[in-house]
N, C-alpha and C. Protein backbone atom coordinates (compact mmCIF):
# COMPACT_ATOMS: atom_id res chain seq x y z
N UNK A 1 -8.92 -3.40 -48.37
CA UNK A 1 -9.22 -4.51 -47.49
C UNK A 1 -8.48 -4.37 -46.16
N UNK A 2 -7.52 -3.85 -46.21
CA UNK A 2 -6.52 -3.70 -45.02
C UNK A 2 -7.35 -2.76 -44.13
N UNK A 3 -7.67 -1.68 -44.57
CA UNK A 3 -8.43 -0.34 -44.03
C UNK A 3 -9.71 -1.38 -43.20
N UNK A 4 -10.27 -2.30 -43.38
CA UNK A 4 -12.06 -2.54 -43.25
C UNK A 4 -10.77 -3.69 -42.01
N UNK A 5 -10.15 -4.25 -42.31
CA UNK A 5 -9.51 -5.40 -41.46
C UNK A 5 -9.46 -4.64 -39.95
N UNK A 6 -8.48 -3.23 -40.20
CA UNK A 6 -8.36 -2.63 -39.31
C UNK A 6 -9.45 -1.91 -38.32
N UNK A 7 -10.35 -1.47 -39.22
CA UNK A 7 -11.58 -1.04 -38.48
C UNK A 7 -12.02 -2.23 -37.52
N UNK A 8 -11.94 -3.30 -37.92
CA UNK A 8 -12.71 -4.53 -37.36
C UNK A 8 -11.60 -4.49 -36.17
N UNK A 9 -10.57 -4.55 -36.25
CA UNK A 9 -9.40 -4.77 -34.82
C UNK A 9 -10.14 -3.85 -34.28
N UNK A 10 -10.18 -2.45 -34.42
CA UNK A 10 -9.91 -0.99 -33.69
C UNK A 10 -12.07 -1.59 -32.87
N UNK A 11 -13.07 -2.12 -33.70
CA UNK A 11 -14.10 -2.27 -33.33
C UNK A 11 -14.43 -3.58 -32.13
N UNK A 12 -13.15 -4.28 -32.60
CA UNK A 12 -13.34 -5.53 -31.12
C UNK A 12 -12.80 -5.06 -29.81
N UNK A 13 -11.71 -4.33 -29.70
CA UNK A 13 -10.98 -3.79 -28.91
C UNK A 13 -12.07 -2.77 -27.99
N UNK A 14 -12.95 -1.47 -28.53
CA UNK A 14 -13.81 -0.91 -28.84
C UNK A 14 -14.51 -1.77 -27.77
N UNK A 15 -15.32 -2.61 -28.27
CA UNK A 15 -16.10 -3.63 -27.29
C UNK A 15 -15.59 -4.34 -25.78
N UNK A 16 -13.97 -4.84 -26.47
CA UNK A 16 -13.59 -5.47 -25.21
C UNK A 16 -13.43 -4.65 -24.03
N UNK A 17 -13.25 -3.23 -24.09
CA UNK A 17 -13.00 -2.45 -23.42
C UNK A 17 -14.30 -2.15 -22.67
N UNK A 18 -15.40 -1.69 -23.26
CA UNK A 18 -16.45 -1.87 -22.66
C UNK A 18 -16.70 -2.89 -21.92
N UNK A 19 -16.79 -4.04 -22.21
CA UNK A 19 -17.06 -5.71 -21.75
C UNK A 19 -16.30 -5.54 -20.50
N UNK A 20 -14.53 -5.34 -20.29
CA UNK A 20 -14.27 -5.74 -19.23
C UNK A 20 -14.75 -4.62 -18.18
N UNK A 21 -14.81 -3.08 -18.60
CA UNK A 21 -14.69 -2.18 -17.62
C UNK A 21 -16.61 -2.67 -16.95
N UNK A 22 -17.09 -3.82 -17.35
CA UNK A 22 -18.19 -4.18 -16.68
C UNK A 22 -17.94 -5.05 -16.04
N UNK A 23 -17.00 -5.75 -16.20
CA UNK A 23 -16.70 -7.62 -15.42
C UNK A 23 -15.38 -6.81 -13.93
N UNK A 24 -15.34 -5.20 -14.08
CA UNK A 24 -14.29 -4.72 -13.04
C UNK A 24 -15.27 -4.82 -11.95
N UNK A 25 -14.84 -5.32 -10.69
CA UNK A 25 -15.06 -4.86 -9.39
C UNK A 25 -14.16 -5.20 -8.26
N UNK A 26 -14.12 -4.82 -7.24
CA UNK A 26 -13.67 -5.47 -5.97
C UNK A 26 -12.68 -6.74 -6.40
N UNK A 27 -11.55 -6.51 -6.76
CA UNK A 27 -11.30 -8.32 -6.98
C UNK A 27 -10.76 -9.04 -5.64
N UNK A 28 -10.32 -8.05 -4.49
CA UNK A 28 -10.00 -9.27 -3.39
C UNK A 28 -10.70 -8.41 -2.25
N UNK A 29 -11.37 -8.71 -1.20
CA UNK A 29 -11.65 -8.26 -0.10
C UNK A 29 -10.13 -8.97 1.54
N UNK A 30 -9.68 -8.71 1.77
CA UNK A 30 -8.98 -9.57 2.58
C UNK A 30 -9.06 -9.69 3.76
N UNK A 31 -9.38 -10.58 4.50
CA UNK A 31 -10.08 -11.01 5.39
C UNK A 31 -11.19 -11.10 6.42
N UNK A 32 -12.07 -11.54 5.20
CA UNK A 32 -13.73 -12.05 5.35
C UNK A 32 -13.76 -12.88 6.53
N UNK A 33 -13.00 -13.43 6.47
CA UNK A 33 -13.06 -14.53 8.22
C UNK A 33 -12.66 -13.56 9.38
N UNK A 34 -12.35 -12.54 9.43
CA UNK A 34 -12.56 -11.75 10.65
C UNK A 34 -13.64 -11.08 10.95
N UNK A 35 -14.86 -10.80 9.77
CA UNK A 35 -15.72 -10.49 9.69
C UNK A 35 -16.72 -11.34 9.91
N UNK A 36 -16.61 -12.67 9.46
CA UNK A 36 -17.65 -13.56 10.27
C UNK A 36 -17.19 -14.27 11.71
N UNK A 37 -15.96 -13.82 12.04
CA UNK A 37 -15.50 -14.45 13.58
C UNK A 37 -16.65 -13.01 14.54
N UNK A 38 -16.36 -11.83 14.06
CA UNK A 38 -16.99 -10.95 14.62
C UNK A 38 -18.89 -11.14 14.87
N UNK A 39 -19.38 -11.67 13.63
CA UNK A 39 -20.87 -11.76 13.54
C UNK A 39 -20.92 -12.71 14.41
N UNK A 40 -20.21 -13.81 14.59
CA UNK A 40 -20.69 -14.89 15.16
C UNK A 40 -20.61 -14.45 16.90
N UNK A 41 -19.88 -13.58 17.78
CA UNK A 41 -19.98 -12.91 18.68
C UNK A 41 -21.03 -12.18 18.46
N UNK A 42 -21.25 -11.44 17.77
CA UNK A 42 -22.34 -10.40 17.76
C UNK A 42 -23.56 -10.32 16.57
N UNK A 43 -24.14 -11.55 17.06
CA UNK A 43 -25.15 -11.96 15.81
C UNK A 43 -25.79 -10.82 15.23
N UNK A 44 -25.88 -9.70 15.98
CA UNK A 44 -27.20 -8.62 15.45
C UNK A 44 -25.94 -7.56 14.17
N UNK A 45 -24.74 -7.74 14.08
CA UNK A 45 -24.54 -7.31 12.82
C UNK A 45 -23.92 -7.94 11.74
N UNK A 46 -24.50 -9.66 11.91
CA UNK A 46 -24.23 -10.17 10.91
C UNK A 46 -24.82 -9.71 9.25
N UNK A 47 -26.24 -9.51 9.51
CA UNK A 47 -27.01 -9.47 8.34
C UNK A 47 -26.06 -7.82 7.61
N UNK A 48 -25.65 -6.74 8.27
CA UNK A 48 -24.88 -5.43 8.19
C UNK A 48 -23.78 -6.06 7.63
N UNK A 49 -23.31 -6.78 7.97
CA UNK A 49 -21.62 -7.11 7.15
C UNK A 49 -21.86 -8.06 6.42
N UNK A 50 -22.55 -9.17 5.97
CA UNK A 50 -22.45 -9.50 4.79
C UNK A 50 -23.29 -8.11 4.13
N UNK A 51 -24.05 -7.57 3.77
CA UNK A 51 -24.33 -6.86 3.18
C UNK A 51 -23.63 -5.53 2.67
N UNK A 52 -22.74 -5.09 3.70
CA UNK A 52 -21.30 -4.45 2.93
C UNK A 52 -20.35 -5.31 2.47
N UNK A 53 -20.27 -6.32 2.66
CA UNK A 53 -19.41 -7.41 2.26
C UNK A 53 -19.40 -7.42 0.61
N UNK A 54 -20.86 -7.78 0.13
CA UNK A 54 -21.14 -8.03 -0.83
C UNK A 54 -21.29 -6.74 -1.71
N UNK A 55 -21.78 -5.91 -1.61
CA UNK A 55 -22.04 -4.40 -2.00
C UNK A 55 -20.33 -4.13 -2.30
N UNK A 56 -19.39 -4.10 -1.63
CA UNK A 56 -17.79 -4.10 -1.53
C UNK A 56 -17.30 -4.59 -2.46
N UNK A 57 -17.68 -6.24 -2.52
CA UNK A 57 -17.03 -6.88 -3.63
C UNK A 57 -18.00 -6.71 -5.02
N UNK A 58 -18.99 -6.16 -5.04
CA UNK A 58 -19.30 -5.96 -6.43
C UNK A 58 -19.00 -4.83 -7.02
N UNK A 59 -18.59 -3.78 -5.90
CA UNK A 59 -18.21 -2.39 -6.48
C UNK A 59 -16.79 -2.28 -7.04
N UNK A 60 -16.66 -1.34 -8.00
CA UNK A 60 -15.39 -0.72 -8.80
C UNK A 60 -15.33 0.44 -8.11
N UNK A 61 -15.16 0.92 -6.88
CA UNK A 61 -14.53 2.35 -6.10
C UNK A 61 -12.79 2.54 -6.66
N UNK A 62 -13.00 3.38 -7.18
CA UNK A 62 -11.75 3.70 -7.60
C UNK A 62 -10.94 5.34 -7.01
N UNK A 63 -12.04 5.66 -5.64
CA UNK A 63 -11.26 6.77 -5.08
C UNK A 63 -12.51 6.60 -3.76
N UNK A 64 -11.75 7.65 -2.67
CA UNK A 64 -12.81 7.40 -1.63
C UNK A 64 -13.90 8.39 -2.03
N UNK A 65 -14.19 9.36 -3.13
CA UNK A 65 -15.16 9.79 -3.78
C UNK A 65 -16.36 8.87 -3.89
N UNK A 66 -16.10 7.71 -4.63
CA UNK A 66 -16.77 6.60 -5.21
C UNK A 66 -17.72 6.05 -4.11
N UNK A 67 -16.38 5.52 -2.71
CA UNK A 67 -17.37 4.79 -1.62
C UNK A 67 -17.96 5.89 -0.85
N UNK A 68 -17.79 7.16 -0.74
CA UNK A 68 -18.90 8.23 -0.19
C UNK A 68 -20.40 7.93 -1.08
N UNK A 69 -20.30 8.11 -2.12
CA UNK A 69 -21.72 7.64 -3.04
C UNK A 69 -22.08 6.31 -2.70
N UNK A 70 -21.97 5.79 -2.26
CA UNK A 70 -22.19 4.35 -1.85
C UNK A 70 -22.82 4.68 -0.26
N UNK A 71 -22.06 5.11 0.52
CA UNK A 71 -21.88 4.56 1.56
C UNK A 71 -21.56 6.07 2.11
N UNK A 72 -22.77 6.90 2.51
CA UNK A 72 -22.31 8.44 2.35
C UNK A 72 -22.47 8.33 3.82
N UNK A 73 -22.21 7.85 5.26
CA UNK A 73 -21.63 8.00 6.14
C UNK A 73 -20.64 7.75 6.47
N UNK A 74 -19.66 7.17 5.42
CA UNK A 74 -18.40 6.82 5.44
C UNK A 74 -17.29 7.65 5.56
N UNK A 75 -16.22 7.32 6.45
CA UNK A 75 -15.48 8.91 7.00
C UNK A 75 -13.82 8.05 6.38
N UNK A 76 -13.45 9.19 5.39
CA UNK A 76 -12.41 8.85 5.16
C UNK A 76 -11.24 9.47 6.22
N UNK A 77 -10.47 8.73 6.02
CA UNK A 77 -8.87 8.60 6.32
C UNK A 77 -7.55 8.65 5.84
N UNK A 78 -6.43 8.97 6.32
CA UNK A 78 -5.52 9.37 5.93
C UNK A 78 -4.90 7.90 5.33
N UNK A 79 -3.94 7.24 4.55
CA UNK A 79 -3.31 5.97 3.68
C UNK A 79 -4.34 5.33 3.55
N UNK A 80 -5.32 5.59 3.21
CA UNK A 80 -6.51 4.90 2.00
C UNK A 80 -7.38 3.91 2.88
N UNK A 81 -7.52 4.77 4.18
CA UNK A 81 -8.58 3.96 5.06
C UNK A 81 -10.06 4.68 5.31
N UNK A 82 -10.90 3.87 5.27
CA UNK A 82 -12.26 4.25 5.33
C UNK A 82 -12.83 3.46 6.60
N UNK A 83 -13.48 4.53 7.16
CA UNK A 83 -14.28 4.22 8.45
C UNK A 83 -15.79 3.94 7.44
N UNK A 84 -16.50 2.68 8.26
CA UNK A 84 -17.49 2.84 7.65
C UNK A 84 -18.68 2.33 8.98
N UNK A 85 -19.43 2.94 9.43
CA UNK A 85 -20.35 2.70 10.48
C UNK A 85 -21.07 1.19 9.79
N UNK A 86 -21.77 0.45 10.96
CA UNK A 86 -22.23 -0.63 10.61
C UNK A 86 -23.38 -0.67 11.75
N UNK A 87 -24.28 -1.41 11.49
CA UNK A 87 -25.80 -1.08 12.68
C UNK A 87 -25.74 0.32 13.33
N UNK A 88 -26.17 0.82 12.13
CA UNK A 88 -26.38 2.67 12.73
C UNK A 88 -25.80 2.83 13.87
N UNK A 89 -24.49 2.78 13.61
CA UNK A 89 -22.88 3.10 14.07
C UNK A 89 -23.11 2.67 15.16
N UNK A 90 -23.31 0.99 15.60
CA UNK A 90 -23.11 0.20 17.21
C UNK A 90 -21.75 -0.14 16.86
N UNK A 91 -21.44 -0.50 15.69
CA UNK A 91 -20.49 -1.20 14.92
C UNK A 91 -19.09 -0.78 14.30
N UNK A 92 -18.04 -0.13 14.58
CA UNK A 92 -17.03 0.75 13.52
C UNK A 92 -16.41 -1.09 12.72
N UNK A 93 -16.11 -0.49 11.20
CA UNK A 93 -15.31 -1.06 10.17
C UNK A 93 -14.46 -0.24 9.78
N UNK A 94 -12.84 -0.71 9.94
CA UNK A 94 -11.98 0.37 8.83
C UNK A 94 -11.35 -0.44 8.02
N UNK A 95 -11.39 0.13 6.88
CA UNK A 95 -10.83 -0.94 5.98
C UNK A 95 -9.50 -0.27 4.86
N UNK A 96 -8.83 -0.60 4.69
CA UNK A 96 -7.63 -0.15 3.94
C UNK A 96 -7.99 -0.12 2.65
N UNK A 97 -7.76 0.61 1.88
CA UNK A 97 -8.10 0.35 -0.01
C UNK A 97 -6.42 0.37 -0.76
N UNK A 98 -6.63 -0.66 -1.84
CA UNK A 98 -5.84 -0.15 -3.00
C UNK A 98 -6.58 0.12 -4.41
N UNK A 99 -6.71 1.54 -4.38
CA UNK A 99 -7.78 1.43 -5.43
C UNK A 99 -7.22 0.78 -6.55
N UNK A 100 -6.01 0.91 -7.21
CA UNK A 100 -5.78 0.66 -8.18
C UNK A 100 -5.75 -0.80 -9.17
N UNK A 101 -5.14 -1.71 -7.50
CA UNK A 101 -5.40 -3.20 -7.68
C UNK A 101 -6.32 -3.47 -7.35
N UNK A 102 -7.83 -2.69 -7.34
CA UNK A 102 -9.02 -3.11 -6.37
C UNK A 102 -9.51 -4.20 -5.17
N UNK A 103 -8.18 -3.76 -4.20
CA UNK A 103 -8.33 -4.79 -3.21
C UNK A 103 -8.56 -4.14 -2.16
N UNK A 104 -9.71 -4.64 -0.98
CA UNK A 104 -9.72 -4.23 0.30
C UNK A 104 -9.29 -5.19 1.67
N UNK A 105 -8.44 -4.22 2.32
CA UNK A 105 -8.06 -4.79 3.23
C UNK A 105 -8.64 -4.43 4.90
N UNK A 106 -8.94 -5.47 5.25
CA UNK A 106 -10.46 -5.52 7.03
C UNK A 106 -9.28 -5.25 7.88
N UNK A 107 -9.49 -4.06 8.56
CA UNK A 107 -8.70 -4.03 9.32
C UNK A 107 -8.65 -3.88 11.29
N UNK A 108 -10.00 -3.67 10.85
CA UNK A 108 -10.99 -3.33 12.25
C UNK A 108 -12.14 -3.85 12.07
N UNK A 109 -12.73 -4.17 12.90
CA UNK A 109 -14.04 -4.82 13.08
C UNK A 109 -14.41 -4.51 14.80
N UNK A 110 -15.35 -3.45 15.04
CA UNK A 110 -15.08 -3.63 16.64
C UNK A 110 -16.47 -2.50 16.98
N UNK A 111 -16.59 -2.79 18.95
CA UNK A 111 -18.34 -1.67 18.97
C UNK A 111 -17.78 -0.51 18.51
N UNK A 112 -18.52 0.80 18.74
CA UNK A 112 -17.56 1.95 19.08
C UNK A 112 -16.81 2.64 20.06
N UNK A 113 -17.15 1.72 20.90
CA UNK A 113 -16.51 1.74 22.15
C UNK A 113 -14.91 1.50 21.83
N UNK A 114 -15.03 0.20 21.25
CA UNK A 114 -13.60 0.01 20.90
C UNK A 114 -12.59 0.75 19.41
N UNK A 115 -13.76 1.06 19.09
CA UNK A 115 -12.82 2.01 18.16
C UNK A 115 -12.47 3.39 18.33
N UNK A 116 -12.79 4.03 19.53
CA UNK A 116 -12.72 5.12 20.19
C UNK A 116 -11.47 4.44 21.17
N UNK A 117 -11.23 4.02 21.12
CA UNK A 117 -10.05 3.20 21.93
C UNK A 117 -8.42 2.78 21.07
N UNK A 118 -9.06 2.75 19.74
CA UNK A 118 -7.67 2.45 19.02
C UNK A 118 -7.58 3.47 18.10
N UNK A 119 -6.50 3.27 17.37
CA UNK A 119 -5.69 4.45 16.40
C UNK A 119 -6.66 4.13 15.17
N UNK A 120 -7.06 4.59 14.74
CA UNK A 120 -7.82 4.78 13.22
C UNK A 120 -6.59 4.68 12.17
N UNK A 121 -5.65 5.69 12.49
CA UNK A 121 -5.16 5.94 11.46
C UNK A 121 -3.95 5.02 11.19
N UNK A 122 -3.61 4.54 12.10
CA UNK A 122 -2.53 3.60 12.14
C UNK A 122 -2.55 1.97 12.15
N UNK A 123 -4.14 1.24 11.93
CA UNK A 123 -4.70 0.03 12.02
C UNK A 123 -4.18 -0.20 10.63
């Protein structure tokens, strides 16, 4: 009886593991309000950033491998920053990752004018 008890632990566990590695994604994006202060200046890439917005927070990227398959014009960076074009690149986004705590951090929002103007690597 002990043996069949144990199978049953080792078989919920088994499941839960499955279950959560589905409920994993994105758990914090950090700061979405710079991203809609930006749309609201520049209405034509609002519909572009919520739509990485959301795509972002539903994904589990757990290396910049992950957001290349996603998002295969995306130009990585050196301390876990990703350039990611936005309105067939009118738009630069860089955003900081921690993959591990799955949080992203907005760190740029700007044309490309202006991101040809600041440090990529140091935002």
């Amino acid at each position: 009886m002990l043996q069949v008890q144990f199978k049953k632990i080792i078989s919920i566990r088994e499941h839960f593991s499955v279950f959560a590695e589905q409920l994993s994604y994105m758990k914090r994006l950090v700061a979405k309000k710079t991203l809609v202060e930006f749309w609201k200046k520049h209405g034509d890439s609002e519909q572009y950033l919520k739509t990485w917005y959301e795509t972002a927070k539903k994904s589990n990227w757990k290396s910049p491998n992950d957001i290349k398959r996603t998002f295969i014009h995306a130009s990585v960076l050196k301390n876990n920053r990703v350039v990611f074009t936005i309105k067939g690149n009118s738009y630069r986004l860089i955003v900081k990752f921690n993959y591990e705590r799955q949080w992203a951090f907005i760190r740029f929002i700007g044309t490309h004018a202006a991101y040809d103007n600041s440090n990529a690597q140091e935002i």
